[in-house]
N, C-alpha and C. Protein backbone atom coordinates (compact mmCIF):
# COMPACT_ATOMS: atom_id res chain seq x y z
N UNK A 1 0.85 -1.19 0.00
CA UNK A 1 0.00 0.00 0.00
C UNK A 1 0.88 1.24 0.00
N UNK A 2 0.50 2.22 -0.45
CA UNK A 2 0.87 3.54 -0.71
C UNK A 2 -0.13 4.57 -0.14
N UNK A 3 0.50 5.81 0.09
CA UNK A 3 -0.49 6.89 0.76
C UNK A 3 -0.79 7.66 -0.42
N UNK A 4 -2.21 8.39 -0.08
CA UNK A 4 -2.31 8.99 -1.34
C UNK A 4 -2.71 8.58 -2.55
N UNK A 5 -2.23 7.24 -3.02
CA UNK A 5 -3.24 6.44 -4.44
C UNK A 5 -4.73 6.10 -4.28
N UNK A 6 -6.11 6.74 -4.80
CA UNK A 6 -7.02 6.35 -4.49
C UNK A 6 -6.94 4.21 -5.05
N UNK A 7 -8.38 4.09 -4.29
CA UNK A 7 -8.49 2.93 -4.20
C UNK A 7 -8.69 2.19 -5.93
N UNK A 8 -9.54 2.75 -6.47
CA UNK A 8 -9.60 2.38 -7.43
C UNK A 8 -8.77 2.49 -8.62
N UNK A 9 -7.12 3.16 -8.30
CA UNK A 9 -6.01 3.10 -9.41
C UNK A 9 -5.25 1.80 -8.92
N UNK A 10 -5.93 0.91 -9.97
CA UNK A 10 -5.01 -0.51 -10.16
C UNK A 10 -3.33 0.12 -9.81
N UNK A 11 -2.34 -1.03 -9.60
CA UNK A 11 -1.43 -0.93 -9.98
C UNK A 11 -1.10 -0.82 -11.42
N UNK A 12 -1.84 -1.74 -12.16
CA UNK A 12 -1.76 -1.91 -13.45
C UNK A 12 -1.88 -0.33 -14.39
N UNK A 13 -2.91 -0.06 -13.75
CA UNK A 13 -3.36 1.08 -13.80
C UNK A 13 -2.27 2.28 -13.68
N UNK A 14 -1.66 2.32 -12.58
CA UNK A 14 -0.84 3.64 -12.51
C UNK A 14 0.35 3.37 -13.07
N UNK A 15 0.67 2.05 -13.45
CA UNK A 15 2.36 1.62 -14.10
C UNK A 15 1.56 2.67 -16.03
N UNK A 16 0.25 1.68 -16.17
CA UNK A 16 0.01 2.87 -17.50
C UNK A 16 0.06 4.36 -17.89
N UNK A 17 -0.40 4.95 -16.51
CA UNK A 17 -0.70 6.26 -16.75
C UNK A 17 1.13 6.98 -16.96
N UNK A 18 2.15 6.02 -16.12
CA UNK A 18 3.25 6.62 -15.51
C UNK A 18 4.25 6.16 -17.27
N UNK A 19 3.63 5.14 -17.50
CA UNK A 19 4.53 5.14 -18.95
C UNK A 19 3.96 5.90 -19.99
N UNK A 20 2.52 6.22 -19.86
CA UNK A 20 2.34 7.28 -21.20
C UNK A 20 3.36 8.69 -21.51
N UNK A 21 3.36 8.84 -22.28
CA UNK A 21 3.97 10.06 -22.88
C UNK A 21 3.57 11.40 -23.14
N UNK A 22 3.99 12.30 -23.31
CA UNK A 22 2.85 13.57 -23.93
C UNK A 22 2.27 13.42 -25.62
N UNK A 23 1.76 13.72 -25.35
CA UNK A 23 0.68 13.10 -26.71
C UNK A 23 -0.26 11.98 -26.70
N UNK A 24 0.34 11.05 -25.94
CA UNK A 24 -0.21 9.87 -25.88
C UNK A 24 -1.85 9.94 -24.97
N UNK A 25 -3.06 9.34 -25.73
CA UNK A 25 -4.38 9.45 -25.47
C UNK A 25 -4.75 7.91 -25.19
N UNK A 26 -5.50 8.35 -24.26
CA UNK A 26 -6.36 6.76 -23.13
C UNK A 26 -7.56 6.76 -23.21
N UNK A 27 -8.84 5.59 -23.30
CA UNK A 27 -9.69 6.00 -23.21
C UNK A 27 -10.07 5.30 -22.36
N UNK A 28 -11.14 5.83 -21.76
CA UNK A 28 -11.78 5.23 -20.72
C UNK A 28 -13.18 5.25 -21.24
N UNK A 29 -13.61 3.65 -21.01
CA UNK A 29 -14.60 3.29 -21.98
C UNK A 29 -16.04 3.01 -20.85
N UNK A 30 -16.92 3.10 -21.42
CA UNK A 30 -18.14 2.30 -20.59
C UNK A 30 -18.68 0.64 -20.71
N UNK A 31 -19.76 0.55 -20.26
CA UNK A 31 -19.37 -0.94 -19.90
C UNK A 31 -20.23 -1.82 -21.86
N UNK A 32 -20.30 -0.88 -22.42
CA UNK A 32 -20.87 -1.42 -23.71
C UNK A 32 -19.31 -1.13 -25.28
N UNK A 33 -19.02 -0.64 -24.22
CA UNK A 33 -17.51 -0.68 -25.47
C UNK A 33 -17.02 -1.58 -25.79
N UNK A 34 -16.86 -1.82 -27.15
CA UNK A 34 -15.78 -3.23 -27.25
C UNK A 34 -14.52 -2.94 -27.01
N UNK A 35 -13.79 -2.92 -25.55
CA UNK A 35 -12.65 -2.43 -25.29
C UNK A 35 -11.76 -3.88 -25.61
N UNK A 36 -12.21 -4.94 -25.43
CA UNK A 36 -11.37 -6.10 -25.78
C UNK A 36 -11.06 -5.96 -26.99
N UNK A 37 -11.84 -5.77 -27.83
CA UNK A 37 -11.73 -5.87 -29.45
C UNK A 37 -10.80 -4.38 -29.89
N UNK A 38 -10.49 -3.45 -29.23
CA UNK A 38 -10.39 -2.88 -29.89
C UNK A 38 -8.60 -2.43 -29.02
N UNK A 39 -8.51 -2.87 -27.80
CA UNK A 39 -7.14 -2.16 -27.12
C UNK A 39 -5.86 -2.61 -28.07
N UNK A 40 -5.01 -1.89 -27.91
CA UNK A 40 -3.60 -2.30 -28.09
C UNK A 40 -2.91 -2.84 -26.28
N UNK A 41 -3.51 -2.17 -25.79
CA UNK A 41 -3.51 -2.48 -24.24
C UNK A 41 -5.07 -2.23 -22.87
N UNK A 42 -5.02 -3.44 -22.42
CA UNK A 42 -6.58 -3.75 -22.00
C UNK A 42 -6.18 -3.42 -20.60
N UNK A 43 -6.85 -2.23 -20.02
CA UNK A 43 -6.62 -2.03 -18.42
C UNK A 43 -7.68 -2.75 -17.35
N UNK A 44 -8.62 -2.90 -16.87
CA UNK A 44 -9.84 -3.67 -16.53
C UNK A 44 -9.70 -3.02 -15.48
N UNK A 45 -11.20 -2.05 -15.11
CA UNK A 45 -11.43 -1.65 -13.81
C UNK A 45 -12.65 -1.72 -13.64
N UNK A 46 -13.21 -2.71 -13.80
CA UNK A 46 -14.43 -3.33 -13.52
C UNK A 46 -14.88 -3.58 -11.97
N UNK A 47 -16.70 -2.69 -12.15
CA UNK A 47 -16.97 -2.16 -11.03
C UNK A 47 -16.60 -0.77 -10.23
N UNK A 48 -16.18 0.23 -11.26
CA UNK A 48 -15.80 1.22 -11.12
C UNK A 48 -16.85 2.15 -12.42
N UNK A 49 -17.38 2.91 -12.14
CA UNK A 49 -17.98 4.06 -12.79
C UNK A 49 -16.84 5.36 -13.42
N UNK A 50 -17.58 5.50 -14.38
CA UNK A 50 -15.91 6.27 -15.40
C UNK A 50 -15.71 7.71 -14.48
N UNK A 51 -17.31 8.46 -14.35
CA UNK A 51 -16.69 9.93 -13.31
C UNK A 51 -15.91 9.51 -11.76
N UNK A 52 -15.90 8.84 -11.25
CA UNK A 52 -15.01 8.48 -10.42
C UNK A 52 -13.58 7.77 -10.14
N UNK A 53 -13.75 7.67 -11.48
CA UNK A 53 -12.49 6.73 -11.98
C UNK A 53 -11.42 8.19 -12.72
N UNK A 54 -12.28 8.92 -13.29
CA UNK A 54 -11.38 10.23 -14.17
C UNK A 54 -11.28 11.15 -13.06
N UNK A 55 -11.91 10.99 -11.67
CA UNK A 55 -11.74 12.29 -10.78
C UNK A 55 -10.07 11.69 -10.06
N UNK A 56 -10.26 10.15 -10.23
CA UNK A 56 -8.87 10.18 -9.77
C UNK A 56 -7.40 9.70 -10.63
N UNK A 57 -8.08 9.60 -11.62
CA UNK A 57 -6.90 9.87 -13.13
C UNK A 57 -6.24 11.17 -13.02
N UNK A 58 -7.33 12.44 -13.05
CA UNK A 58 -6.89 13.75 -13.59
C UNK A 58 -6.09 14.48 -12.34
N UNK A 59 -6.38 13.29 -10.96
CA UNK A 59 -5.19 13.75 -10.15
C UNK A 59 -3.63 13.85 -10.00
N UNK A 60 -3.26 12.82 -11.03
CA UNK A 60 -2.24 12.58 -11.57
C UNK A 60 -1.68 13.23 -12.66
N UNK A 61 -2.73 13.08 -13.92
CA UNK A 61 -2.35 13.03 -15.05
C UNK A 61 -3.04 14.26 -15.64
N UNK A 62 -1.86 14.97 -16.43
CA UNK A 62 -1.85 16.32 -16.83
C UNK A 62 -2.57 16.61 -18.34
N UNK A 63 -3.34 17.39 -18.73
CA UNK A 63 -4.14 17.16 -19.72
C UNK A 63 -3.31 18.32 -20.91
N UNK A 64 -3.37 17.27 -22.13
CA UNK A 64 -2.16 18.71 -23.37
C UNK A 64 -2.95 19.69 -23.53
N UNK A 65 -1.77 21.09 -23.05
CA UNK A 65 -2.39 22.18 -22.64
C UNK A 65 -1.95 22.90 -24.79
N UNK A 66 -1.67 21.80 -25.46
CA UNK A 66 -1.29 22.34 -26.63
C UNK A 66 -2.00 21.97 -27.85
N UNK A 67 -3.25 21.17 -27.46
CA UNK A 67 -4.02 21.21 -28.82
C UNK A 67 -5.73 22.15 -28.40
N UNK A 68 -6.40 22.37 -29.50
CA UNK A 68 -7.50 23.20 -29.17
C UNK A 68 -8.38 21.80 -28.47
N UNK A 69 -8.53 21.11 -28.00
CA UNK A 69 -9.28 19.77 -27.29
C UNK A 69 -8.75 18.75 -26.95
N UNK A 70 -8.35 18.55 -25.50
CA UNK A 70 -7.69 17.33 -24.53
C UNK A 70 -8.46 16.50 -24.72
N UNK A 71 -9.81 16.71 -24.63
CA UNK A 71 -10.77 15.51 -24.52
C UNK A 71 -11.91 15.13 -25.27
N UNK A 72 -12.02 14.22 -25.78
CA UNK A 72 -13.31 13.67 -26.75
C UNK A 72 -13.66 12.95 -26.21
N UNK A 73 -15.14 13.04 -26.56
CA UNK A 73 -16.63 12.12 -26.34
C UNK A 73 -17.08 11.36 -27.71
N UNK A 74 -17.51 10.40 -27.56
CA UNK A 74 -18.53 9.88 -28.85
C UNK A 74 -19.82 10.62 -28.80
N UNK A 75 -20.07 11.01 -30.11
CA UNK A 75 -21.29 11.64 -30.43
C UNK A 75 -22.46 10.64 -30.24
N UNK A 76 -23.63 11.09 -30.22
CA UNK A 76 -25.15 10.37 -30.05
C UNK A 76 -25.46 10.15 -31.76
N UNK A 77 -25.32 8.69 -31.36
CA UNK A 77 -25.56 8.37 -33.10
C UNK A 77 -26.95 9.26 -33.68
N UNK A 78 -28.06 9.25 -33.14
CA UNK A 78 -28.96 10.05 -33.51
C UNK A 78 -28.57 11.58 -33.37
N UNK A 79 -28.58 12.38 -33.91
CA UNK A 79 -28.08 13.77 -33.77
C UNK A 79 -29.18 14.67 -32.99
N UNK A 80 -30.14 14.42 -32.93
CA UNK A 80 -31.61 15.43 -32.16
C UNK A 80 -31.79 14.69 -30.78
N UNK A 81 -30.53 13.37 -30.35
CA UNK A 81 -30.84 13.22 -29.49
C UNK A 81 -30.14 14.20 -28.22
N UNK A 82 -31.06 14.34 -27.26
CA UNK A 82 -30.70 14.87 -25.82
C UNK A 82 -29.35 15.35 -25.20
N UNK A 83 -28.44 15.83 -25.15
CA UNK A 83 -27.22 15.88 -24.50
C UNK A 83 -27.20 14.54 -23.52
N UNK A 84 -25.84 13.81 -23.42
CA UNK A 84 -26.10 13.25 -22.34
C UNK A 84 -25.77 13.41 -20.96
N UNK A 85 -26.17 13.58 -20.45
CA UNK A 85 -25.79 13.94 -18.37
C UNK A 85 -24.75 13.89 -18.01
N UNK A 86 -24.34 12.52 -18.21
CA UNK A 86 -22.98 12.28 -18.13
C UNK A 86 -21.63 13.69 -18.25
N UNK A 87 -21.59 13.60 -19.44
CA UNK A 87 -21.42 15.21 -20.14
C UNK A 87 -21.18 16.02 -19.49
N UNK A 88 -22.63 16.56 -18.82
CA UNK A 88 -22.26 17.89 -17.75
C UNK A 88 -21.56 17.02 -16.39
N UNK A 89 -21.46 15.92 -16.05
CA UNK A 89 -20.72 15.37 -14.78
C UNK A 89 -19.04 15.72 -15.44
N UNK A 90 -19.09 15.55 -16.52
CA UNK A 90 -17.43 15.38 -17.11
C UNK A 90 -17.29 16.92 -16.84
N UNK A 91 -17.77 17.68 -17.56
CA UNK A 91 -17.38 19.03 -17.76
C UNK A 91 -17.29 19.52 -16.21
N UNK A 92 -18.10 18.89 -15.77
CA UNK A 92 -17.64 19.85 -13.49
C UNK A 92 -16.73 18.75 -13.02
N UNK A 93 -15.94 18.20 -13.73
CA UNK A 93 -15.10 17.16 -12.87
C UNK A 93 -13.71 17.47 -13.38
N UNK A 94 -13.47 17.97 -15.00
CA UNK A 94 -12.88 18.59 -15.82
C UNK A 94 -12.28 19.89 -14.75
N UNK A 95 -13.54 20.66 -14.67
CA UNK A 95 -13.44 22.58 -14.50
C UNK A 95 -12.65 21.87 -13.30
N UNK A 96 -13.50 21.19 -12.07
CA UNK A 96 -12.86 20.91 -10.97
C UNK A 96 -11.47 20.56 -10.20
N UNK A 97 -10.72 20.25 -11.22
CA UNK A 97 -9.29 19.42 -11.85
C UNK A 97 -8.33 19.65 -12.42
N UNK A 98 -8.24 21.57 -12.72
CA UNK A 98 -7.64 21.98 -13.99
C UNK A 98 -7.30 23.13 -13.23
N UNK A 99 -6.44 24.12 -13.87
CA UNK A 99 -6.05 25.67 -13.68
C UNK A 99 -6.88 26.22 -14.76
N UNK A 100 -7.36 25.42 -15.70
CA UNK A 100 -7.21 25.87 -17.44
C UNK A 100 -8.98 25.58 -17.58
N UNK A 101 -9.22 26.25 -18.70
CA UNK A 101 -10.80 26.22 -19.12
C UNK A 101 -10.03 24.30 -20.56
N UNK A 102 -11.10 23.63 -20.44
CA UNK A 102 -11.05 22.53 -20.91
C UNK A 102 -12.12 22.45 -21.86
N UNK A 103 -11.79 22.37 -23.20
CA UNK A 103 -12.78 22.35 -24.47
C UNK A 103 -12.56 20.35 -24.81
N UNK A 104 -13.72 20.30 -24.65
CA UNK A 104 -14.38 18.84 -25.21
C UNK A 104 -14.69 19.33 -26.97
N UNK A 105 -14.07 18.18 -27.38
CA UNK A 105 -15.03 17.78 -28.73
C UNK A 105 -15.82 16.20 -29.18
N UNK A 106 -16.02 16.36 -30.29
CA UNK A 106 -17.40 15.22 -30.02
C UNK A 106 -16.51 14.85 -31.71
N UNK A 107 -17.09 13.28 -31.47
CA UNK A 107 -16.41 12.21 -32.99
C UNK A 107 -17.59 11.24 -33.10
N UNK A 108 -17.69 11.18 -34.21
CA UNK A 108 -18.45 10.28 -34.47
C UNK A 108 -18.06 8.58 -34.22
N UNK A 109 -18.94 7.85 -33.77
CA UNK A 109 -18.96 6.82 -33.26
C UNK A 109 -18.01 5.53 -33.58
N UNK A 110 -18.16 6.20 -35.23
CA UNK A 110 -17.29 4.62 -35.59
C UNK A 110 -15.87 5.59 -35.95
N UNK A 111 -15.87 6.42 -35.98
CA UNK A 111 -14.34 7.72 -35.73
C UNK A 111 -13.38 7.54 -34.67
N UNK A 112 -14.52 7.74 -33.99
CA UNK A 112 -14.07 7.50 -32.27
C UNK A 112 -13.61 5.90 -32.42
N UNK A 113 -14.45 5.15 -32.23
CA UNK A 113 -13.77 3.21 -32.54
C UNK A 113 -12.38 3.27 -32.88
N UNK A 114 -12.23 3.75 -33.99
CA UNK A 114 -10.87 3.83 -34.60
C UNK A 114 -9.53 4.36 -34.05
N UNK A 115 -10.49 5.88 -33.68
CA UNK A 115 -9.03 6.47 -32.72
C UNK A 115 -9.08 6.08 -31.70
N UNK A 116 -9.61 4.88 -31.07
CA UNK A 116 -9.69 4.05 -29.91
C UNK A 116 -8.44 3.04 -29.83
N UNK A 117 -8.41 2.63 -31.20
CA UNK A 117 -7.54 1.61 -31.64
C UNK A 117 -6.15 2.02 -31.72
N UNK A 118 -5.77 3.23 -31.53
CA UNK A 118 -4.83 3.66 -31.92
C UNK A 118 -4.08 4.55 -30.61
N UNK A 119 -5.09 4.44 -29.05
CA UNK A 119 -5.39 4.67 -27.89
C UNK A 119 -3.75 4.02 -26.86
N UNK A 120 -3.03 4.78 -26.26
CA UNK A 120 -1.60 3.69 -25.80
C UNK A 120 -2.76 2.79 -24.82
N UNK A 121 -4.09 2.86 -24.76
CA UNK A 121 -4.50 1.93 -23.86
C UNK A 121 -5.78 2.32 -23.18
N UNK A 122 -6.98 0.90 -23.55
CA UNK A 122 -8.26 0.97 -22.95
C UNK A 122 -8.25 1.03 -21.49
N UNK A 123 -9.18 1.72 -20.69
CA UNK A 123 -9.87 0.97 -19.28
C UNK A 123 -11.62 0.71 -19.46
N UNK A 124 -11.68 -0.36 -19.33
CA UNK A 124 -12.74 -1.09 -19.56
C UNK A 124 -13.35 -0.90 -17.97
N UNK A 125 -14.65 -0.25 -18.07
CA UNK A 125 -15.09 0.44 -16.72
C UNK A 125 -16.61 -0.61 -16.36
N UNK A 126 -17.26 -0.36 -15.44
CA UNK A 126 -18.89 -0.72 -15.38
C UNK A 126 -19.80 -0.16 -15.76
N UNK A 127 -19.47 1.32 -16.13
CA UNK A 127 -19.92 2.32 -16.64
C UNK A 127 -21.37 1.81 -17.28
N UNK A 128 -22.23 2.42 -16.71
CA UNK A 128 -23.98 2.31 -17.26
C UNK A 128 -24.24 3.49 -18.20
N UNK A 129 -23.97 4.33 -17.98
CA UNK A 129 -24.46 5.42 -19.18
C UNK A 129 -23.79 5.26 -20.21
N UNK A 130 -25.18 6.09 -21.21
CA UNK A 130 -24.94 5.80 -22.69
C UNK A 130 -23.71 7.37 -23.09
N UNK A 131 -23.19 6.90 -23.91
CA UNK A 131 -21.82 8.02 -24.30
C UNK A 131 -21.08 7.94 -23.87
N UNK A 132 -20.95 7.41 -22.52
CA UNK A 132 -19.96 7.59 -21.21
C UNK A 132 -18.57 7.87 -22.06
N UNK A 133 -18.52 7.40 -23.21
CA UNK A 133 -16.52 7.29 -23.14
C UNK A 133 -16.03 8.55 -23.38
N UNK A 134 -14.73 8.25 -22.96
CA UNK A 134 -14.33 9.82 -23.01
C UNK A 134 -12.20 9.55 -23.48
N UNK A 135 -11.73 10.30 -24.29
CA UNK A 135 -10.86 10.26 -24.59
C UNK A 135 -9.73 11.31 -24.14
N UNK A 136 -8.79 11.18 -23.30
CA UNK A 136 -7.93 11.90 -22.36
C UNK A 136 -6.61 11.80 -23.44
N UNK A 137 -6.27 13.52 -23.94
CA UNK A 137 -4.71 13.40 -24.50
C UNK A 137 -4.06 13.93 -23.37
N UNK A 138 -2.52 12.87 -23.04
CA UNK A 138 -2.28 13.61 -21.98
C UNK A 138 -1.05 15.16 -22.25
N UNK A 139 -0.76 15.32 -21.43
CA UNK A 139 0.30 16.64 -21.45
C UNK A 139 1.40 16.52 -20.91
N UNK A 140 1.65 17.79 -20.45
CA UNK A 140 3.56 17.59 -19.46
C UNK A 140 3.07 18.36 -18.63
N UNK A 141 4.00 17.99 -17.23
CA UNK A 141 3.88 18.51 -16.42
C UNK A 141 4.69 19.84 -16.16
């Protein structure tokens, strides 16, 4: 045990976050993602919900303060559908976590899949909400 690591950062978990690089983007998926099918590296934090899982990612891990958007969402395949909730939980967990104002952008579904694949590495969450995933580029400290 260590002081200070919340409970839910695997070891596995923090050896990933500590080898990513700047540039390098993670996603943290919900529990309907094909994160098996799609990782180059499979993290598993199953039984963990993604806003509680990114409140203690972004304690660590520094978001690139050098492109116009650190973070992407998958879009709502239907376009007139609803914002999802989730969403505004990200964006006050984001503001909450930062010095910096944090611009989200949105990819289309099978866009997003792809630049999933190309991700230094899934976490496959329990995550119940629909959209939940969210794509973290990281930065320097």
């Amino acid at each position: 045990m260590l002081k200070g690591i919340p409970v839910n950062i695997s070891p596995e978990l923090m050896k990933t976050l500590m080898e990513m690089g700047h540039g390098d983007e993670i996603v943290i998926a919900d529990g309907n993602f094909p994160a098996s099918n799609l990782a180059r590296k499979l993290v598993r934090a199953d039984g963990h919900s993604i806003p509680e899982l990114l409140c203690s990612i972004l304690y660590f891990f520094p978001l690139d303060t050098f492109v116009p958007a650190p973070v992407t969402l998958m879009q709502t395949v239907n376009h007139d559908e609803e914002r999802p909730p989730i969403w505004d939980t990200y964006n006050e967990i984001l503001s909450n976590n930062n010095d910096f104002s944090i611009n989200m952008e949105q990819m289309e579904r099978m866009d997003f899949y792809e630049r999933a694949k190309n991700a230094y590495a899934i976490i496959a969450t329990s995550e119940s909400s629909l959209y939940a995933n969210i794509i973290l580029k990281k930065g320097v400290i």
